[in-house]
N, C-alpha and C. Protein backbone atom coordinates (compact mmCIF):
# COMPACT_ATOMS: atom_id res chain seq x y z
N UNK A 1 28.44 206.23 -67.81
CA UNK A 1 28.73 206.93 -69.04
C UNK A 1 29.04 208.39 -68.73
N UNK A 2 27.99 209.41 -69.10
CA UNK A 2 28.25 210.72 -68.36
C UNK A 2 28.59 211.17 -67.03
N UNK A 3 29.10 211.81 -66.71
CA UNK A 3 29.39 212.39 -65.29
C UNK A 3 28.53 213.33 -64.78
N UNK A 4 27.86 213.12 -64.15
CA UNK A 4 27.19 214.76 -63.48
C UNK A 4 28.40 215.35 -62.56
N UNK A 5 28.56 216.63 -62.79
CA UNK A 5 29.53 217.53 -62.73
C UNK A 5 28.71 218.99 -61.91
N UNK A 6 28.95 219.32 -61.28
CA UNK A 6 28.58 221.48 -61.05
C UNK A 6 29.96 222.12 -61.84
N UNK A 7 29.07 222.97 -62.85
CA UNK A 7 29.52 224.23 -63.11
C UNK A 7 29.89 225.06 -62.20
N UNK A 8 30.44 226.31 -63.08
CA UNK A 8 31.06 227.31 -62.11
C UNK A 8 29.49 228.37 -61.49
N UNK A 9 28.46 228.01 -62.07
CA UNK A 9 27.18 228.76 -61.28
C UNK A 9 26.62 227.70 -60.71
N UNK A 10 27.23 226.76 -60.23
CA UNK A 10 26.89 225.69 -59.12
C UNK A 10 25.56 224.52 -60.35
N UNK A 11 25.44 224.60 -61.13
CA UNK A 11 23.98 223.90 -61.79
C UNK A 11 25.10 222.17 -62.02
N UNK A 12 23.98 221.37 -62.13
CA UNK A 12 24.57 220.77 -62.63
C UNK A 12 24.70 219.94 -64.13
N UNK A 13 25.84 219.31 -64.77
CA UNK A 13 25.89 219.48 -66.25
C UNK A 13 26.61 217.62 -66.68
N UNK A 14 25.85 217.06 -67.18
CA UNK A 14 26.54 215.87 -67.59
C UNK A 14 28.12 216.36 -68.53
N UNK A 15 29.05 215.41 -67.77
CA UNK A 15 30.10 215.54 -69.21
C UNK A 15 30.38 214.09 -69.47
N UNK A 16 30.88 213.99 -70.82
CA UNK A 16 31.13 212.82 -71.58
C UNK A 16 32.48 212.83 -71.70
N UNK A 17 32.86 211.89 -71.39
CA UNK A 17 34.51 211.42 -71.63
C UNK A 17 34.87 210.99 -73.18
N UNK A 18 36.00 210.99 -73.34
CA UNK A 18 36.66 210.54 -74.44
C UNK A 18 36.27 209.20 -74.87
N UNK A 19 36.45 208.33 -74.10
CA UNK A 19 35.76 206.94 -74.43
C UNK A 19 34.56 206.47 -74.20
N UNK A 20 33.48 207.82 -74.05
CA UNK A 20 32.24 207.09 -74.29
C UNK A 20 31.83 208.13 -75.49
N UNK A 21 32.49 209.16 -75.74
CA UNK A 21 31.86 209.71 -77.40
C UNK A 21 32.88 208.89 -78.46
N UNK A 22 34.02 207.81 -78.50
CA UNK A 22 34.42 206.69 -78.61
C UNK A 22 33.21 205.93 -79.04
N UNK A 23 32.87 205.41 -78.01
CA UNK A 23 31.64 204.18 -78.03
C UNK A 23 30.39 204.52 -78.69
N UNK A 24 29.86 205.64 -78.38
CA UNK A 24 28.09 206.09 -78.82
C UNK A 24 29.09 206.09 -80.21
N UNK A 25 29.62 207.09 -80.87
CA UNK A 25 30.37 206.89 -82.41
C UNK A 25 30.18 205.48 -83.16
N UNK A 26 30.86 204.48 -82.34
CA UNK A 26 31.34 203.33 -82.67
C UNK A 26 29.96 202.78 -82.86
N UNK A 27 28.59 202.75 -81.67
CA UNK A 27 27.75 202.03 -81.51
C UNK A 27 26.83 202.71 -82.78
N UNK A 28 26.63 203.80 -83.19
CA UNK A 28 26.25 204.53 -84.51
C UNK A 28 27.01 204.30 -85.70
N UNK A 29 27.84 203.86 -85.85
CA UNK A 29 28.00 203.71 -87.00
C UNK A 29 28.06 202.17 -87.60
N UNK A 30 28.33 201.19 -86.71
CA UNK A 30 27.82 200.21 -86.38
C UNK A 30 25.98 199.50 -86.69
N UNK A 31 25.38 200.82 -85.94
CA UNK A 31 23.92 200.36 -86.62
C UNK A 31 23.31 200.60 -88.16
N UNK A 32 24.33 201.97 -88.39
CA UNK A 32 23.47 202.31 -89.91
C UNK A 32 24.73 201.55 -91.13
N UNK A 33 25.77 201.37 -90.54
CA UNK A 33 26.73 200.52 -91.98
C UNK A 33 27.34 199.68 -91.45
N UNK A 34 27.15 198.74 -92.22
CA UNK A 34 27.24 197.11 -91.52
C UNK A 34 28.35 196.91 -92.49
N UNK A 35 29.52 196.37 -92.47
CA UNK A 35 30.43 195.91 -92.61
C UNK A 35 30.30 194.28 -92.63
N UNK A 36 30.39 193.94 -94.22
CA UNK A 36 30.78 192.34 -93.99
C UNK A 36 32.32 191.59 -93.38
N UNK A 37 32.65 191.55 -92.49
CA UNK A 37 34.17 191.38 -92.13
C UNK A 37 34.32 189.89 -91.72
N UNK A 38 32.91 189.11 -92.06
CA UNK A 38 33.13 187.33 -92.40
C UNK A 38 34.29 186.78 -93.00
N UNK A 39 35.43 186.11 -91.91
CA UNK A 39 36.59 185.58 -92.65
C UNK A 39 37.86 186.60 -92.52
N UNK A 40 37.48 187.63 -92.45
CA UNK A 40 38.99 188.50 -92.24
C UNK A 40 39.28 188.61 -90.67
N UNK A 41 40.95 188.83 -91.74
CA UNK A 41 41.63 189.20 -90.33
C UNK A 41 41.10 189.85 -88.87
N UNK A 42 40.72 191.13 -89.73
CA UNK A 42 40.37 192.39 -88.68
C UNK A 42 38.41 192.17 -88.76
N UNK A 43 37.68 192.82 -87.81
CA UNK A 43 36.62 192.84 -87.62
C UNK A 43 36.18 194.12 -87.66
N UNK A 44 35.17 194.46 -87.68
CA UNK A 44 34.29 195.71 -88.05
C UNK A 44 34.63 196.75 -87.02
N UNK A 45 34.85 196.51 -85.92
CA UNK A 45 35.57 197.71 -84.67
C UNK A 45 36.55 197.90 -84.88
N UNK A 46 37.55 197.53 -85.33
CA UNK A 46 39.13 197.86 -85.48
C UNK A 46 38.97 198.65 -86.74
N UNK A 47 38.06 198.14 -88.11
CA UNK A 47 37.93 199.46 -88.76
C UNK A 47 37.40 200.74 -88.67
N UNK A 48 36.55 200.63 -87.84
CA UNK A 48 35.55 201.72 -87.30
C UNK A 48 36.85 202.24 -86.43
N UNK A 49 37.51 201.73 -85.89
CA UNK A 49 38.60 202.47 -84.96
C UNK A 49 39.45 203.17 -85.45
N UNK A 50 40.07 203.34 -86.97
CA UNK A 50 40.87 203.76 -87.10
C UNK A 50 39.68 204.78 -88.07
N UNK A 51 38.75 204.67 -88.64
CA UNK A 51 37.89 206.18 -89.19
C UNK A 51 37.85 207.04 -88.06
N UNK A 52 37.48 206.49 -86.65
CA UNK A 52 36.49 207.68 -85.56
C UNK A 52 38.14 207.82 -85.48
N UNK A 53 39.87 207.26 -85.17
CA UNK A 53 41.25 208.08 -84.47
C UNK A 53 41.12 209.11 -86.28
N UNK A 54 41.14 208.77 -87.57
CA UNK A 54 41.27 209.36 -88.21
C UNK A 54 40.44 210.46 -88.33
N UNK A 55 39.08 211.10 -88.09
CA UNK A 55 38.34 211.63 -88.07
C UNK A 55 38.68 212.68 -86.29
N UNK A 56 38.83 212.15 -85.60
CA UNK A 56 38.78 212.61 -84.35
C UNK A 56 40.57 213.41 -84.18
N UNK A 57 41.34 212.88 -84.93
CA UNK A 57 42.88 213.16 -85.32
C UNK A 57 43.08 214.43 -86.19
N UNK A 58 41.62 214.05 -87.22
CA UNK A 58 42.48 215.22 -88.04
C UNK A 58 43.55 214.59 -89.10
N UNK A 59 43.44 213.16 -89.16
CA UNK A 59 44.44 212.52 -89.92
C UNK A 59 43.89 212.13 -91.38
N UNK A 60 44.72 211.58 -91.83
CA UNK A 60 44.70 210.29 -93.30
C UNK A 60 44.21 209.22 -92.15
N UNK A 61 43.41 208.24 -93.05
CA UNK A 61 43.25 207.05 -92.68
C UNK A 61 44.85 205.89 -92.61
N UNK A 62 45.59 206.70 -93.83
CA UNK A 62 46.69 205.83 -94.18
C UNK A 62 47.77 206.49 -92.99
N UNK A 63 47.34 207.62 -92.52
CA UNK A 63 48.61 207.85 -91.03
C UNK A 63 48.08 207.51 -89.53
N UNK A 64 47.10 207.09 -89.87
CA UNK A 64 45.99 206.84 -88.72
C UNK A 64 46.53 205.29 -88.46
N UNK A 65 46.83 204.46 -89.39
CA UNK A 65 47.01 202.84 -89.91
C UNK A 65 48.48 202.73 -89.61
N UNK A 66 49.20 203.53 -89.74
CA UNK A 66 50.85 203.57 -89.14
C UNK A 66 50.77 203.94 -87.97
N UNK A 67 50.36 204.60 -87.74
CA UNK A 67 50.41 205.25 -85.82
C UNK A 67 49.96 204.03 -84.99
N UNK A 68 48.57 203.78 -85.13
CA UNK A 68 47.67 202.40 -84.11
C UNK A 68 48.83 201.50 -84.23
N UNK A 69 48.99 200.09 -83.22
CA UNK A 69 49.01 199.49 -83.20
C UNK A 69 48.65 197.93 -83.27
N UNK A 70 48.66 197.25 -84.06
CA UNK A 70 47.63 195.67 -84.69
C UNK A 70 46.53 196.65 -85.00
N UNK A 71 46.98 197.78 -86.36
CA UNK A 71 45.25 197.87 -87.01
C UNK A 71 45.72 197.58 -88.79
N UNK A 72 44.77 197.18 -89.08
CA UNK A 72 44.36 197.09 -90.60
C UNK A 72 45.39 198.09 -91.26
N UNK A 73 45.73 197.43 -92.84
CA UNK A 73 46.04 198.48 -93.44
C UNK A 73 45.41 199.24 -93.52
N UNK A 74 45.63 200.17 -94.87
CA UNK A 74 45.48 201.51 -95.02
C UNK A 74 44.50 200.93 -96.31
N UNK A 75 44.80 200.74 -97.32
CA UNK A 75 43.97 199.62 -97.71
C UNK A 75 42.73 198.78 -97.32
N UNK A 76 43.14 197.89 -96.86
CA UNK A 76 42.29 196.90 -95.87
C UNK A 76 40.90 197.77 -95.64
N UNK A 77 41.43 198.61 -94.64
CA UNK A 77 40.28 199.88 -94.14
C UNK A 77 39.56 200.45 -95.28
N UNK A 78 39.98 201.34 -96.28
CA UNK A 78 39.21 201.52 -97.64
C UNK A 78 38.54 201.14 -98.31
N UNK A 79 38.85 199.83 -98.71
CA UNK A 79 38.01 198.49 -99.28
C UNK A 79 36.92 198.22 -98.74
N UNK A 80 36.93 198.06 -97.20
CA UNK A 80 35.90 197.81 -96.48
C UNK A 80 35.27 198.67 -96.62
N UNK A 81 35.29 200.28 -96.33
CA UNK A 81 34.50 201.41 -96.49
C UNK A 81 33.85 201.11 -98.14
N UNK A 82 34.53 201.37 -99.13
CA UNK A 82 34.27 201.30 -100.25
C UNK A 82 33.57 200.11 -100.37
N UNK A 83 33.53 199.03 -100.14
CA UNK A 83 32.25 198.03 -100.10
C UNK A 83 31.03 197.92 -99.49
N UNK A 84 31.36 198.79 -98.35
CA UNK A 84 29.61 199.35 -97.00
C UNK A 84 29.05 200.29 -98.37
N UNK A 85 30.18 201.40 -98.93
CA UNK A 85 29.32 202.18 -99.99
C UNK A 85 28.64 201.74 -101.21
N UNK A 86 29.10 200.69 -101.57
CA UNK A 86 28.39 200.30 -102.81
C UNK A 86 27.36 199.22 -102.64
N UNK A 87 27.36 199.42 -101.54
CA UNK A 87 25.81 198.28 -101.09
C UNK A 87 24.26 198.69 -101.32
C-alpha cells in the first residue's frame, strides 16, 4: 500500500498512491452505505467509482458518467445514491 520514501531531511515518510486513496475511499464508503445493487446491471463499485472520479475530478456526476467508460448512467448512479439516503 504505502511507500516508505526519505524526505529531503533524509527521515522517512509513507506516501500513498493514487490507487490506494482509490481503494481505502472505496473500502469506506462501502462499509458505512450499503447499496442494494441485487439484480442490476452495474454493482456497488462502479457506482462508488464514478462519486470518488466525480468528487476527486471536481466534476458532475453526469460528466463523470460520459467520460468513464462501461459506467452507469448519470441517473442510474443518483437513484442508487438517493435510495442509500432514504434508508
Amino acid at each position: 500500500m504505502a511507500l516508505n520514501q526519505l524526505n529531503n531531511s533524509g527521515r522517512k515518510v509513507k506516501q500513498l498512491s493514487a490507487q490506494d486513496i482509490h481503494q481505502l475511499t472505496l473500502e469506506t464508503l462501502q462499509t458505512y452505505f450499503k447499496l442494494d445493487r441485487e439484480g442490476c446491471q452495474y454493482n456497488e463499485q462502479d457506482i462508488w467509482d464514478v462519486v470518488i472520479a466525480a468528487s476527486a475530478e471536481r466534476e458532475t456526476v453526469g460528466t463523470m458518467c460520459d467520460i468513464l467508460e462501461n459506467s452507469p448512467s448519470a441517473n442510474t448512479v443518483r437513484n442508487a445514491i438517493k435510495r442509500c439516503a432514504a434508508d
